[in-house]
PDB file of N, CA and C in Angstrom:
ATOM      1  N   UNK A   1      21.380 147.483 -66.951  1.00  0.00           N
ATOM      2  CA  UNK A   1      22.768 147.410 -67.301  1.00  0.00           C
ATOM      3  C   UNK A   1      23.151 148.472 -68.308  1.00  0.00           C
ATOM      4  N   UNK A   2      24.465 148.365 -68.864  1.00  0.00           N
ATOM      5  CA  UNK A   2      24.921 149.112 -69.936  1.00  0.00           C
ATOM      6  C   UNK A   2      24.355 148.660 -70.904  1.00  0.00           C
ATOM      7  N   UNK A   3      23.573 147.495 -71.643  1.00  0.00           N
ATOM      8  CA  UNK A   3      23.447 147.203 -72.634  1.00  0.00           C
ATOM      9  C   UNK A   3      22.057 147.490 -73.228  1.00  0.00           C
ATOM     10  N   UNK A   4      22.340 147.244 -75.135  1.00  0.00           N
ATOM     11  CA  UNK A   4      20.896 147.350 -75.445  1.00  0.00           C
ATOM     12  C   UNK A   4      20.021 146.901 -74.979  1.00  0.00           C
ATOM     13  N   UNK A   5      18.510 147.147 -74.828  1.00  0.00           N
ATOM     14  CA  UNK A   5      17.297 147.211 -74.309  1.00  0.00           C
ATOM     15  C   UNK A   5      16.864 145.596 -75.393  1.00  0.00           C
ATOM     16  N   UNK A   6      16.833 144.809 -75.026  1.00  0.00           N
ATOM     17  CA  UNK A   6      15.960 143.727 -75.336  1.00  0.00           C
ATOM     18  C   UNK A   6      14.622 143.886 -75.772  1.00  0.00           C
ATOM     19  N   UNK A   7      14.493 144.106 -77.124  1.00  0.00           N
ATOM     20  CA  UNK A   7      12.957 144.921 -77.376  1.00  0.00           C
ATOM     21  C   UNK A   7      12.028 143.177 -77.138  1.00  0.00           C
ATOM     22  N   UNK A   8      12.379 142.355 -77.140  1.00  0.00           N
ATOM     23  CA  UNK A   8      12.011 141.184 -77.340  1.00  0.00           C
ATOM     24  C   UNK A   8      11.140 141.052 -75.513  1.00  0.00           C
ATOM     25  N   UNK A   9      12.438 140.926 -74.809  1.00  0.00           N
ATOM     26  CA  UNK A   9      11.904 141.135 -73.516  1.00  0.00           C
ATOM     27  C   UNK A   9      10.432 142.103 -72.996  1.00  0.00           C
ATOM     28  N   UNK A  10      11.135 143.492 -73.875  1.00  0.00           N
ATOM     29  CA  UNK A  10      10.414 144.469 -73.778  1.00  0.00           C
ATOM     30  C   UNK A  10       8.679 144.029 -73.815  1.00  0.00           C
ATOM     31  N   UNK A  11       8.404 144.009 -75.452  1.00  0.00           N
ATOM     32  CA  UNK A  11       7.444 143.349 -75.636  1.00  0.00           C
ATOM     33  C   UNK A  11       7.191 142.484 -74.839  1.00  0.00           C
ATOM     34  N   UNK A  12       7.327 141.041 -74.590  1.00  0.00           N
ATOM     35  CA  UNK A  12       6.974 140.299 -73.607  1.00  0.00           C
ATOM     36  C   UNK A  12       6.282 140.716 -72.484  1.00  0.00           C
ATOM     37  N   UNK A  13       6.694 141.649 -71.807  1.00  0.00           N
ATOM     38  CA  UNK A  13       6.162 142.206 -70.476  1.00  0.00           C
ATOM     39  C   UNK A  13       5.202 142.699 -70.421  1.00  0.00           C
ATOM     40  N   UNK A  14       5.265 143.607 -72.086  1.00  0.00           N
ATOM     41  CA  UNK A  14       4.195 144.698 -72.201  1.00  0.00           C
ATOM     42  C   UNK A  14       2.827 143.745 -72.467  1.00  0.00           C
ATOM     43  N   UNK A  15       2.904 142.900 -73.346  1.00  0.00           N
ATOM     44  CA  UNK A  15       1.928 141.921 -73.351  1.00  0.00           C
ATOM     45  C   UNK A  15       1.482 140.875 -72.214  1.00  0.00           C
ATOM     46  N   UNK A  16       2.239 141.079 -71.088  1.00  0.00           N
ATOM     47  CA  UNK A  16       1.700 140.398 -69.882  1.00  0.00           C
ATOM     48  C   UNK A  16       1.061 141.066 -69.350  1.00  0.00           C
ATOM     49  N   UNK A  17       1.569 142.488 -68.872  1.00  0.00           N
ATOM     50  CA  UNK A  17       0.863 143.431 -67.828  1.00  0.00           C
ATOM     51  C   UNK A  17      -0.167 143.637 -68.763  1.00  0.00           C
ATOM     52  N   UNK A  18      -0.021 144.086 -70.147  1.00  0.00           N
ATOM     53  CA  UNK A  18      -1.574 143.944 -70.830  1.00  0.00           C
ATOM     54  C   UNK A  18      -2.351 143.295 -70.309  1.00  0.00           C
ATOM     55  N   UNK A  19      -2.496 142.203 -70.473  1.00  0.00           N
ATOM     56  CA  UNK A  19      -3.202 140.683 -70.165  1.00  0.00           C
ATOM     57  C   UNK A  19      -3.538 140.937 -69.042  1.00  0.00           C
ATOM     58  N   UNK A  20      -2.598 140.953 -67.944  1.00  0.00           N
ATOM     59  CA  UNK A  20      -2.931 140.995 -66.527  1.00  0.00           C
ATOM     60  C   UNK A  20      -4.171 142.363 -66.213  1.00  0.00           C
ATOM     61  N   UNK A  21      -4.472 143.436 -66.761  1.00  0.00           N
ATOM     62  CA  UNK A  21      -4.782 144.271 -66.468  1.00  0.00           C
ATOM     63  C   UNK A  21      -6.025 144.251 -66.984  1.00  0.00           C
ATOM     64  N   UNK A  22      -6.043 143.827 -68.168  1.00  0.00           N
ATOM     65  CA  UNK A  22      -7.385 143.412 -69.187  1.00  0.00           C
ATOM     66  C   UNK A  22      -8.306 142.711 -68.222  1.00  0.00           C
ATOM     67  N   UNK A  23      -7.167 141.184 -66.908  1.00  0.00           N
ATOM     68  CA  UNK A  23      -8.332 140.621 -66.453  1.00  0.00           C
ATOM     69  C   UNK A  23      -8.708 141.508 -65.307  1.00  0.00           C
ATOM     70  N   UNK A  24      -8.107 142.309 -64.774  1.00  0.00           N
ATOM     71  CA  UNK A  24      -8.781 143.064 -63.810  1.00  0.00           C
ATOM     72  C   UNK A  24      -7.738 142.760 -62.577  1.00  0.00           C
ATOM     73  N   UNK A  25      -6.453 142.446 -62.946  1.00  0.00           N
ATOM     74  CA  UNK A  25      -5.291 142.207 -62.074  1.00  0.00           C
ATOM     75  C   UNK A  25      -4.421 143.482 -62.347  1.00  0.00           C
ATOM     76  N   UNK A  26      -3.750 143.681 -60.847  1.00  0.00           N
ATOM     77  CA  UNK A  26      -2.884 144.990 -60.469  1.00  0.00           C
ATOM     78  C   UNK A  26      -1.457 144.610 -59.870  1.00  0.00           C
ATOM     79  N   UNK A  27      -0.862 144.951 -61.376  1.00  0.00           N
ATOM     80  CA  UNK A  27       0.064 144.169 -61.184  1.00  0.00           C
ATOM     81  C   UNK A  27       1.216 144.513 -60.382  1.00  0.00           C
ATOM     82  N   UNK A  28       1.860 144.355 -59.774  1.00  0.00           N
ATOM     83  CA  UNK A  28       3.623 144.167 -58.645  1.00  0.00           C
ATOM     84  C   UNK A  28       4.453 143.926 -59.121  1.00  0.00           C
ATOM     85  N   UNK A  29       5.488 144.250 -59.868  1.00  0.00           N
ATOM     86  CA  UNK A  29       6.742 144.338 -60.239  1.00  0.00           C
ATOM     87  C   UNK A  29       7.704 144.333 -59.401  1.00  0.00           C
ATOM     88  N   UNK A  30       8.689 143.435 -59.531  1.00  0.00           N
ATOM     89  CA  UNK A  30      10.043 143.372 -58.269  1.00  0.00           C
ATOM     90  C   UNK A  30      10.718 143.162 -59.361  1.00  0.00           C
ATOM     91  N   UNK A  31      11.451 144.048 -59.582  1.00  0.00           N
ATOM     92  CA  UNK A  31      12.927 144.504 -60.665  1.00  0.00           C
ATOM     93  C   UNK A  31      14.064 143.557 -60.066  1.00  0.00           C
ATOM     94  N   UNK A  32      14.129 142.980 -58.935  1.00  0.00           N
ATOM     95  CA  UNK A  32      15.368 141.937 -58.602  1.00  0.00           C
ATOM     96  C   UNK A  32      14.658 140.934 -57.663  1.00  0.00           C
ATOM     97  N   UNK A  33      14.789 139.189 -58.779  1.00  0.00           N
ATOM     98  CA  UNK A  33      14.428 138.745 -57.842  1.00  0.00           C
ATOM     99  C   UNK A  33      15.195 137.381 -58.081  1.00  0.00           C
ATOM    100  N   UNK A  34      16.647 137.412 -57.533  1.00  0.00           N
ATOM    101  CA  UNK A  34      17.349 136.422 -58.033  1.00  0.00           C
ATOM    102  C   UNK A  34      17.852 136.081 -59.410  1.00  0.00           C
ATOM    103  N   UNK A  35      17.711 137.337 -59.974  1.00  0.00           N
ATOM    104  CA  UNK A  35      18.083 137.123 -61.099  1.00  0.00           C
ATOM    105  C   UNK A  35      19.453 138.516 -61.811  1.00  0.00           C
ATOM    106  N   UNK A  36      20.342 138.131 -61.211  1.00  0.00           N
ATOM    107  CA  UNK A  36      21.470 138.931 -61.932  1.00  0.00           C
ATOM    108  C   UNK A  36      21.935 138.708 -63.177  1.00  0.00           C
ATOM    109  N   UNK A  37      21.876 139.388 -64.074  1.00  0.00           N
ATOM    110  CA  UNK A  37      22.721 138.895 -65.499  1.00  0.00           C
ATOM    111  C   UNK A  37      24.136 138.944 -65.605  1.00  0.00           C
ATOM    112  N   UNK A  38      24.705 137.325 -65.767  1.00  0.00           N
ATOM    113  CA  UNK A  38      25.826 136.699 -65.625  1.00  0.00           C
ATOM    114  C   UNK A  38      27.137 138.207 -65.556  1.00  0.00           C
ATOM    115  N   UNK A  39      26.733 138.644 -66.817  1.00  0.00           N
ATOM    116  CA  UNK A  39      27.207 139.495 -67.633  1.00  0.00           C
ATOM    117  C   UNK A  39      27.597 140.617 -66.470  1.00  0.00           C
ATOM    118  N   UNK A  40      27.001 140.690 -65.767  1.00  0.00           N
ATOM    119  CA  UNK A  40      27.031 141.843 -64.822  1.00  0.00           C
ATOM    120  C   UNK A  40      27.641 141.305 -63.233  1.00  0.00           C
ATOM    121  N   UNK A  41      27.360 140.105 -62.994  1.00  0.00           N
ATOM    122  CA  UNK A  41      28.140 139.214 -61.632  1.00  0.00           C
ATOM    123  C   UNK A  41      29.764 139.244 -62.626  1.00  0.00           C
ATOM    124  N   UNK A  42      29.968 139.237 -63.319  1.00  0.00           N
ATOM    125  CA  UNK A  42      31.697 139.334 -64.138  1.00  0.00           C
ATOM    126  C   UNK A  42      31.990 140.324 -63.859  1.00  0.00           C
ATOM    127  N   UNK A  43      31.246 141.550 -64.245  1.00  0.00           N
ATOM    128  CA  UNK A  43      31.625 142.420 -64.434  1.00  0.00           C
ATOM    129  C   UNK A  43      32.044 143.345 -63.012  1.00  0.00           C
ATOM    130  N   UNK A  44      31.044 142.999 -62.166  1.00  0.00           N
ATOM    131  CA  UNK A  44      30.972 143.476 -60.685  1.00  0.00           C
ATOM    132  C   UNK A  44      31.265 142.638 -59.826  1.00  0.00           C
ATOM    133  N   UNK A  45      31.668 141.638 -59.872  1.00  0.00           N
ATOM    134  CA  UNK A  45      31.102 140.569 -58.952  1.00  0.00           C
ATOM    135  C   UNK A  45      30.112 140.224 -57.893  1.00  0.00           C
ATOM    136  N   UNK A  46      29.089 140.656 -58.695  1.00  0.00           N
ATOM    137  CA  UNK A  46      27.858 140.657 -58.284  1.00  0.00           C
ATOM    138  C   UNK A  46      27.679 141.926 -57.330  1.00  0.00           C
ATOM    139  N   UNK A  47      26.677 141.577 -56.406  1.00  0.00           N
ATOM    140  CA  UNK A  47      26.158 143.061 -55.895  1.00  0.00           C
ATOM    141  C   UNK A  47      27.594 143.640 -54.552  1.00  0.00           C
ATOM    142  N   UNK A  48      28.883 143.192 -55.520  1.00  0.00           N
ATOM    143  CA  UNK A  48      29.783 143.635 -54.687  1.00  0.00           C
ATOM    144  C   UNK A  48      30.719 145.049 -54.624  1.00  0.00           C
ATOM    145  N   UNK A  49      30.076 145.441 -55.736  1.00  0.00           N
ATOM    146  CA  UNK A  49      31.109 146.622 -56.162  1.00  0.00           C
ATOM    147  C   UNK A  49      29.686 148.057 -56.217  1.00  0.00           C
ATOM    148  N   UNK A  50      30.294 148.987 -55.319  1.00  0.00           N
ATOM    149  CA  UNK A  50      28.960 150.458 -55.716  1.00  0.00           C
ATOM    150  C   UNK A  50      28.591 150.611 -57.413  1.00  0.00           C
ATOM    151  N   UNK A  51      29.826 150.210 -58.168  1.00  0.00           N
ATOM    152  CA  UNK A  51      29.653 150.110 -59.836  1.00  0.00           C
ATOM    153  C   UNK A  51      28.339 149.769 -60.184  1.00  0.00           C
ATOM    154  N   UNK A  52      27.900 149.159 -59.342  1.00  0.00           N
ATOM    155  CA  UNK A  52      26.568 148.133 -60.162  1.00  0.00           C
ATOM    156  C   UNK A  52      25.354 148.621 -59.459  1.00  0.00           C
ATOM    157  N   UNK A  53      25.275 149.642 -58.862  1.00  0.00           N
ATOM    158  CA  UNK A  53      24.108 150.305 -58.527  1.00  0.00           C
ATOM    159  C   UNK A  53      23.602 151.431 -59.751  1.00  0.00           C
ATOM    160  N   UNK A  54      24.814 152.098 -60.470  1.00  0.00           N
ATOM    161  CA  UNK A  54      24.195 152.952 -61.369  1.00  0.00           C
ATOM    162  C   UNK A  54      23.676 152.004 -62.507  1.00  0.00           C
ATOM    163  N   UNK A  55      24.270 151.015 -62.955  1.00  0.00           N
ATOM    164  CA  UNK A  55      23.884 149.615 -63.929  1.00  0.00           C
ATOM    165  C   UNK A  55      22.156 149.774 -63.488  1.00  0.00           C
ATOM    166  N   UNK A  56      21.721 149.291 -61.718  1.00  0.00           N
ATOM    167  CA  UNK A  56      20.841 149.207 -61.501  1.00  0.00           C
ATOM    168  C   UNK A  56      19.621 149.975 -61.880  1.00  0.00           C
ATOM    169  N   UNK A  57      20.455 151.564 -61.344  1.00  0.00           N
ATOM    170  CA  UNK A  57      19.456 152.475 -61.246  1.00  0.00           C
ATOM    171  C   UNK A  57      18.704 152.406 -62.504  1.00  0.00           C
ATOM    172  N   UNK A  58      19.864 152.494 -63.931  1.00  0.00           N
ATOM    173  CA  UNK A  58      18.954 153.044 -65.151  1.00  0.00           C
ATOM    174  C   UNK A  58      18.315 151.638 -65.542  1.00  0.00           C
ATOM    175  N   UNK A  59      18.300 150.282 -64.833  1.00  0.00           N
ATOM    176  CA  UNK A  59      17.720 149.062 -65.365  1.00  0.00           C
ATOM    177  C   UNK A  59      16.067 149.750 -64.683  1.00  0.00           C
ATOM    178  N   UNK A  60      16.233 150.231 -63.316  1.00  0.00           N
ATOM    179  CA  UNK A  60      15.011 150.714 -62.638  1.00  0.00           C
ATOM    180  C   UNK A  60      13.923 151.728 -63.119  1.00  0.00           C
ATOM    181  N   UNK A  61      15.073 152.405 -64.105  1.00  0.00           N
ATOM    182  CA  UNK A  61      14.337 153.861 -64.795  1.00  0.00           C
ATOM    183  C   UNK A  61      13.815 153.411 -65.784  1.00  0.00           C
ATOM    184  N   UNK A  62      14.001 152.509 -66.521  1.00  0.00           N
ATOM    185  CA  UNK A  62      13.812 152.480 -67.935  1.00  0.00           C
ATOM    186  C   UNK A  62      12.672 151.743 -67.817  1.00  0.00           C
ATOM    187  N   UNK A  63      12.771 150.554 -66.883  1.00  0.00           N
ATOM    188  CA  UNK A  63      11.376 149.848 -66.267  1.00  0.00           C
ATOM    189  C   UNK A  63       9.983 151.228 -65.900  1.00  0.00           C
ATOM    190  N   UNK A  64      10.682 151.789 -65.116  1.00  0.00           N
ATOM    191  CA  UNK A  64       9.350 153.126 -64.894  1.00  0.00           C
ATOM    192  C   UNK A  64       9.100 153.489 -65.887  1.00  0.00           C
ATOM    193  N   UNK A  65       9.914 153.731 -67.116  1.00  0.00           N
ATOM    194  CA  UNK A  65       9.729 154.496 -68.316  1.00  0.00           C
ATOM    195  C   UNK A  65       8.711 153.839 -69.277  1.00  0.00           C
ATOM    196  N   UNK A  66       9.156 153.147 -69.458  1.00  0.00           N
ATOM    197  CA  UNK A  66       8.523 151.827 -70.165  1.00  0.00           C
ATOM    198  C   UNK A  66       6.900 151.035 -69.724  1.00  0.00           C
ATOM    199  N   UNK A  67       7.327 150.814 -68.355  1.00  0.00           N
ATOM    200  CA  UNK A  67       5.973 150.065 -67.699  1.00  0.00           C
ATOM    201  C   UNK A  67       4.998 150.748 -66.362  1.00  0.00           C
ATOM    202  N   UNK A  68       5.671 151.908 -66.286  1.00  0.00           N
ATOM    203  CA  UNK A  68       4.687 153.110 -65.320  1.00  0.00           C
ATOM    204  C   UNK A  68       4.126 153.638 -65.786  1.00  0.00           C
ATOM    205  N   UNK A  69       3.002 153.674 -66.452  1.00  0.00           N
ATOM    206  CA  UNK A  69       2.233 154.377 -67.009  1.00  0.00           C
ATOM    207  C   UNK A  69       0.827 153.056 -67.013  1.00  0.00           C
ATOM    208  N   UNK A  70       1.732 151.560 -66.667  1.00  0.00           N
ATOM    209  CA  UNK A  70       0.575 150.910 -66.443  1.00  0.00           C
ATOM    210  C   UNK A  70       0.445 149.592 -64.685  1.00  0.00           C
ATOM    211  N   UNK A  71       1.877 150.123 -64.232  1.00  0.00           N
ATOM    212  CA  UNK A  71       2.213 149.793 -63.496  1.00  0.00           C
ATOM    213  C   UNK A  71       2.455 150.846 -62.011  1.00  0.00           C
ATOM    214  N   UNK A  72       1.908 150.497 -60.919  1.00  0.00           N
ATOM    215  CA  UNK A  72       1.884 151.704 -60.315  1.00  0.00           C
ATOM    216  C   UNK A  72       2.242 150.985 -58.460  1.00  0.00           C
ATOM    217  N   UNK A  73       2.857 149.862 -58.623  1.00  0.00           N
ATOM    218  CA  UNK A  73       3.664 149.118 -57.220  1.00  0.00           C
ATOM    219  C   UNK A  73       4.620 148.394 -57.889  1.00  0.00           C
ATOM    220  N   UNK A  74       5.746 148.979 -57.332  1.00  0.00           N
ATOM    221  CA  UNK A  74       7.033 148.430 -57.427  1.00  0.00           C
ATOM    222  C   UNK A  74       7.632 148.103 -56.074  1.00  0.00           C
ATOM    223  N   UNK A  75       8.427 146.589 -56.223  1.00  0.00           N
ATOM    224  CA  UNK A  75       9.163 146.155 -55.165  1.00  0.00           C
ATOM    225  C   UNK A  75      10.957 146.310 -55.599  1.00  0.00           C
ATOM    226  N   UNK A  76      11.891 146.593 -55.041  1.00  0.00           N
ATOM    227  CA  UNK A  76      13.157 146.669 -55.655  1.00  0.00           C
ATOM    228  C   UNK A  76      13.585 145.776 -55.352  1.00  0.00           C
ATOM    229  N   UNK A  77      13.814 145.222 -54.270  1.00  0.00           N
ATOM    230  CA  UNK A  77      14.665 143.615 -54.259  1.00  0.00           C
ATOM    231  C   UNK A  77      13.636 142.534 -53.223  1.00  0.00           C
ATOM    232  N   UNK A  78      13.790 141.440 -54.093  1.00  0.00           N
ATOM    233  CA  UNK A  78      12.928 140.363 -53.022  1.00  0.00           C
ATOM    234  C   UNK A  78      13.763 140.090 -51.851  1.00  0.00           C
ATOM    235  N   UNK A  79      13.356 139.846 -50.023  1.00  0.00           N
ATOM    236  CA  UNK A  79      14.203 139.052 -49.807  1.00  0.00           C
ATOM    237  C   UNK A  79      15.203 139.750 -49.907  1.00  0.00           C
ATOM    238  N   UNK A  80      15.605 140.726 -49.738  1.00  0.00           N
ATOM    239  CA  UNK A  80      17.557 141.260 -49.424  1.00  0.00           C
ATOM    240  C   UNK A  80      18.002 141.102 -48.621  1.00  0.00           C
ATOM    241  N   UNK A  81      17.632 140.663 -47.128  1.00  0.00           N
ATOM    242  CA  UNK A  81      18.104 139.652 -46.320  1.00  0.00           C
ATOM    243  C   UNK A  81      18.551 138.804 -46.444  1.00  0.00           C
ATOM    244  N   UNK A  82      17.874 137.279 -47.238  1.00  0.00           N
ATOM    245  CA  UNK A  82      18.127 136.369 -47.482  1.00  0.00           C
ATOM    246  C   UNK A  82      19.523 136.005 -49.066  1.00  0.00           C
ATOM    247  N   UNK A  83      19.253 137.608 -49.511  1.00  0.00           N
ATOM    248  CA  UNK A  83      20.440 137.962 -50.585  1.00  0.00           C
ATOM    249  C   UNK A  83      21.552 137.956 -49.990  1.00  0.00           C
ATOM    250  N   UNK A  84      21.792 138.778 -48.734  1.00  0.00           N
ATOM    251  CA  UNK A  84      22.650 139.144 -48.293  1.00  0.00           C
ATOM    252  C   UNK A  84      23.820 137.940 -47.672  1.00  0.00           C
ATOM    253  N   UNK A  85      22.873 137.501 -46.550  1.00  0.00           N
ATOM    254  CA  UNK A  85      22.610 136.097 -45.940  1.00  0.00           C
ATOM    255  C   UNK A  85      23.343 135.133 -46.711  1.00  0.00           C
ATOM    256  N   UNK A  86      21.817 134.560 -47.715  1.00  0.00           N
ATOM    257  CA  UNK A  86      22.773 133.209 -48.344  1.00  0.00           C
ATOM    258  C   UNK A  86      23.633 133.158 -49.141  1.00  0.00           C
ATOM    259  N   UNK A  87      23.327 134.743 -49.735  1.00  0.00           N
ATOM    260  CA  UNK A  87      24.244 134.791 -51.132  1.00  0.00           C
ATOM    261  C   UNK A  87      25.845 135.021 -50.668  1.00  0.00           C
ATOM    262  N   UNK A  88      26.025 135.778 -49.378  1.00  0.00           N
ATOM    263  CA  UNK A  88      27.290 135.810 -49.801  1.00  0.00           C
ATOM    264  C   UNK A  88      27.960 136.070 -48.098  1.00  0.00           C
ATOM    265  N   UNK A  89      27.173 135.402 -47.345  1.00  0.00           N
ATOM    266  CA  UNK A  89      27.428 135.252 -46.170  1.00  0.00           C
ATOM    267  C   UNK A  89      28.048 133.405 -45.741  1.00  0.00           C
ATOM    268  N   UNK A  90      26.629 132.963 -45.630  1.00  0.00           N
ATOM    269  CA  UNK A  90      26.626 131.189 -45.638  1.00  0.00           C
ATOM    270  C   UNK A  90      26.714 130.188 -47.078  1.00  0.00           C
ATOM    271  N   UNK A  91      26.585 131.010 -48.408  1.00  0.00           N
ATOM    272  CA  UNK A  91      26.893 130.397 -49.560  1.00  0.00           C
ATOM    273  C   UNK A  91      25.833 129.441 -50.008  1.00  0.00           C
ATOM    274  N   UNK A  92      24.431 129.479 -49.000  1.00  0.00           N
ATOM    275  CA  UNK A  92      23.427 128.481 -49.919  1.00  0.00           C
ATOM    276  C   UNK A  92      22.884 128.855 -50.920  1.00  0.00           C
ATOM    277  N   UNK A  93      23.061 130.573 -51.119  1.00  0.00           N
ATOM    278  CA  UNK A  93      22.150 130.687 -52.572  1.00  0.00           C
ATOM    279  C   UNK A  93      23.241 131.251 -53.525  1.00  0.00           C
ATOM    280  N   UNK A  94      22.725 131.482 -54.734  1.00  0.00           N
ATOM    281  CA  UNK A  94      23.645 132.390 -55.676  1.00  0.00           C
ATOM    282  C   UNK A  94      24.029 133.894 -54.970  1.00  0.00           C
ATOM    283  N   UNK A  95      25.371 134.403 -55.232  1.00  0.00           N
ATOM    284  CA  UNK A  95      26.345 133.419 -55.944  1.00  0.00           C
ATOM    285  C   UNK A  95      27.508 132.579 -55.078  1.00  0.00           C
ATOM    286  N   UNK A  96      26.623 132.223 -53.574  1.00  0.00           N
ATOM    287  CA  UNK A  96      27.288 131.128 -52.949  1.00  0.00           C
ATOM    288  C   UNK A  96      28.670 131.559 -52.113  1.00  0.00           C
ATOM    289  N   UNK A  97      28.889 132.674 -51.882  1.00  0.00           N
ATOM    290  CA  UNK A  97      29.834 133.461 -51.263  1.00  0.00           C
ATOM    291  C   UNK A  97      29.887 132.903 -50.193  1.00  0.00           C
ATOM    292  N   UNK A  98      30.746 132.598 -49.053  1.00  0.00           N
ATOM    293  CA  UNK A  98      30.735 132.404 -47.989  1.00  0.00           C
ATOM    294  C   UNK A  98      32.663 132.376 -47.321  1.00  0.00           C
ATOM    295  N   UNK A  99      32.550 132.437 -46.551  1.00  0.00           N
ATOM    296  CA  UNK A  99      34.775 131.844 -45.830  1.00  0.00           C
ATOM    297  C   UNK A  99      34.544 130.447 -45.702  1.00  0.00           C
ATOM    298  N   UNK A 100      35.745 130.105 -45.783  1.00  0.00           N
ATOM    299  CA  UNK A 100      36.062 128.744 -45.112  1.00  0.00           C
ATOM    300  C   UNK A 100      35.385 128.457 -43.905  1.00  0.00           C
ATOM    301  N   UNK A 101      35.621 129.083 -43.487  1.00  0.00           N
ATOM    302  CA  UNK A 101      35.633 129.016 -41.705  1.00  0.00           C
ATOM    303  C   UNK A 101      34.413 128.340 -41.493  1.00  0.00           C
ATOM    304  N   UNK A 102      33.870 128.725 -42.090  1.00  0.00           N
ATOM    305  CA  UNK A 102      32.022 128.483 -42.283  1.00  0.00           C
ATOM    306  C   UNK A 102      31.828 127.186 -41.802  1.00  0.00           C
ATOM    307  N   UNK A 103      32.551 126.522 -43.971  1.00  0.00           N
ATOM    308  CA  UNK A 103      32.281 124.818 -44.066  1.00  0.00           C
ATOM    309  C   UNK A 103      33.688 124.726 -45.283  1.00  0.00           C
ATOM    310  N   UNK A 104      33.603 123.287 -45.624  1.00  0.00           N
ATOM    311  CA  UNK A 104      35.093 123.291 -46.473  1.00  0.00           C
ATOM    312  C   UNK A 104      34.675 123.750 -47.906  1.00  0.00           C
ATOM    313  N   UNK A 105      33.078 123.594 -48.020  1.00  0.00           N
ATOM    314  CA  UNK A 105      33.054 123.735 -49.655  1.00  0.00           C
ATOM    315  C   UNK A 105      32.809 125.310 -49.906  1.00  0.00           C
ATOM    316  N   UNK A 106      33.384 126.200 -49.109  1.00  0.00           N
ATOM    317  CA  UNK A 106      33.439 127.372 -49.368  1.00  0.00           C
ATOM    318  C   UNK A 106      34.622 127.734 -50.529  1.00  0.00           C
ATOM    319  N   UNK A 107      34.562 128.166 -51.458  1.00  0.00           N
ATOM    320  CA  UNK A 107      35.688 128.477 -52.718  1.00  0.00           C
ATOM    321  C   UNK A 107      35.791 130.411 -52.663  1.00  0.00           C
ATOM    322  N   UNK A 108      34.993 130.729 -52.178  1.00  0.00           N
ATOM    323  CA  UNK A 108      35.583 131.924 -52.544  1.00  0.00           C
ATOM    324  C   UNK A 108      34.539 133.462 -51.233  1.00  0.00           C
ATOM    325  N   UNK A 109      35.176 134.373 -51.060  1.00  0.00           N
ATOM    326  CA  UNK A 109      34.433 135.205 -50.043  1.00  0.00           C
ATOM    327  C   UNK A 109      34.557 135.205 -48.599  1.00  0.00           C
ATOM    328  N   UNK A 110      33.780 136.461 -48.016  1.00  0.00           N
ATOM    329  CA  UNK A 110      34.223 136.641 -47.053  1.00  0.00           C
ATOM    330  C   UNK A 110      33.306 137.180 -45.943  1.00  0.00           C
ATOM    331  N   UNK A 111      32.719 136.144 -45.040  1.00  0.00           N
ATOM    332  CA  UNK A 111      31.413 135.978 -44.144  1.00  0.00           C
ATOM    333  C   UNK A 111      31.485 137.349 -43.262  1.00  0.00           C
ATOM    334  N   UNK A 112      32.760 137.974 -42.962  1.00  0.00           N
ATOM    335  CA  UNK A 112      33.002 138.778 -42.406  1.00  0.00           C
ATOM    336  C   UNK A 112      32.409 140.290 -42.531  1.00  0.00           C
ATOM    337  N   UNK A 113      32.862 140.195 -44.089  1.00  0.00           N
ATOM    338  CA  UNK A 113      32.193 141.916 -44.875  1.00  0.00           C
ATOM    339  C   UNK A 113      31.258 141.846 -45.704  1.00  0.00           C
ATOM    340  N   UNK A 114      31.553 140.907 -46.455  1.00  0.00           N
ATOM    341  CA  UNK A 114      30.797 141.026 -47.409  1.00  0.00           C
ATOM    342  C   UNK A 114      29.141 141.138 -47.588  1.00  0.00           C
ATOM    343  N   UNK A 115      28.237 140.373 -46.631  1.00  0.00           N
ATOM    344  CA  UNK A 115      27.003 139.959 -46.423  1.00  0.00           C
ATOM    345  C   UNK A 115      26.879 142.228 -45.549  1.00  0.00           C
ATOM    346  N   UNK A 116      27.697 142.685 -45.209  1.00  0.00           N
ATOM    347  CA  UNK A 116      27.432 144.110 -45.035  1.00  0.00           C
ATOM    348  C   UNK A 116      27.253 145.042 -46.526  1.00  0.00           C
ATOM    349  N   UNK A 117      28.909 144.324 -47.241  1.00  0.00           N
ATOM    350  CA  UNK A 117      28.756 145.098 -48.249  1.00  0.00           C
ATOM    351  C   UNK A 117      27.716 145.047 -48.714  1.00  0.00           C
ATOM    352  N   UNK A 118      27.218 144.014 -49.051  1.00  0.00           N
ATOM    353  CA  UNK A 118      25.727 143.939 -49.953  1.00  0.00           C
ATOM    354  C   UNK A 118      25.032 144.633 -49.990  1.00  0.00           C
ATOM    355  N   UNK A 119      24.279 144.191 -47.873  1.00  0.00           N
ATOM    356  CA  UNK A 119      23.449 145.038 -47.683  1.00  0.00           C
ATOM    357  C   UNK A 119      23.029 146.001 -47.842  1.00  0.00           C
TER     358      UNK A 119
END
């Protein structure tokens, strides 16, 4: 995102992949895996606007920056099918997008484009 770097987070990670590597584990990183920050579904409405790919990119860089040097497989999105799909096609997953047309408890979106836009 645009925002400061969570040194807190930071740390955290660095002391996992430590750990993980110490035992003789190689570790896999997936930079998106159901987890958008609120902050950024407001701001974009989620993965609906091109806006939120440059957000992405430097969340992606700073991860290489930071954790490539001990990390060397990266996944970028889990499941972007099923993003696409439930999130904002049929509305079973976050953030539940779907048309009417669908079912009645649809509140907001559009089965039509949107599950493309994503994609």
């Amino acid at each position: 995102g645009t925002e400061k770097i969570n040194q807190a987070g930071v740390d955290h990670y660095n002391k996992f992949i430590n750990a993980l590597l110490a035992q003789g584990i190689e570790p896999y990183v997936t930079l998106y895996h159901w987890d958008l920050p609120q902050a950024l579904h407001d701001r974009y409405h989620g993965w609906l606007s091109p806006q939120i790919i440059k957000d992405f990119a430097t969340f992606a860089e700073t991860c290489f920056e930071i954790y490539g040097d001990r990390v060397k497989h990266w996944i970028t999105f889990n499941e972007p099918h099923t993003v696409a799909i439930q999130g904002y096609d049929v509305g079973l997953q976050a953030p539940g997008r779907c048309s009417i047309f669908l079912h009645l408890f649809c509140r907001a979106g559009n089965s039509a484009t949107e599950p493309y836009i994503v994609a």
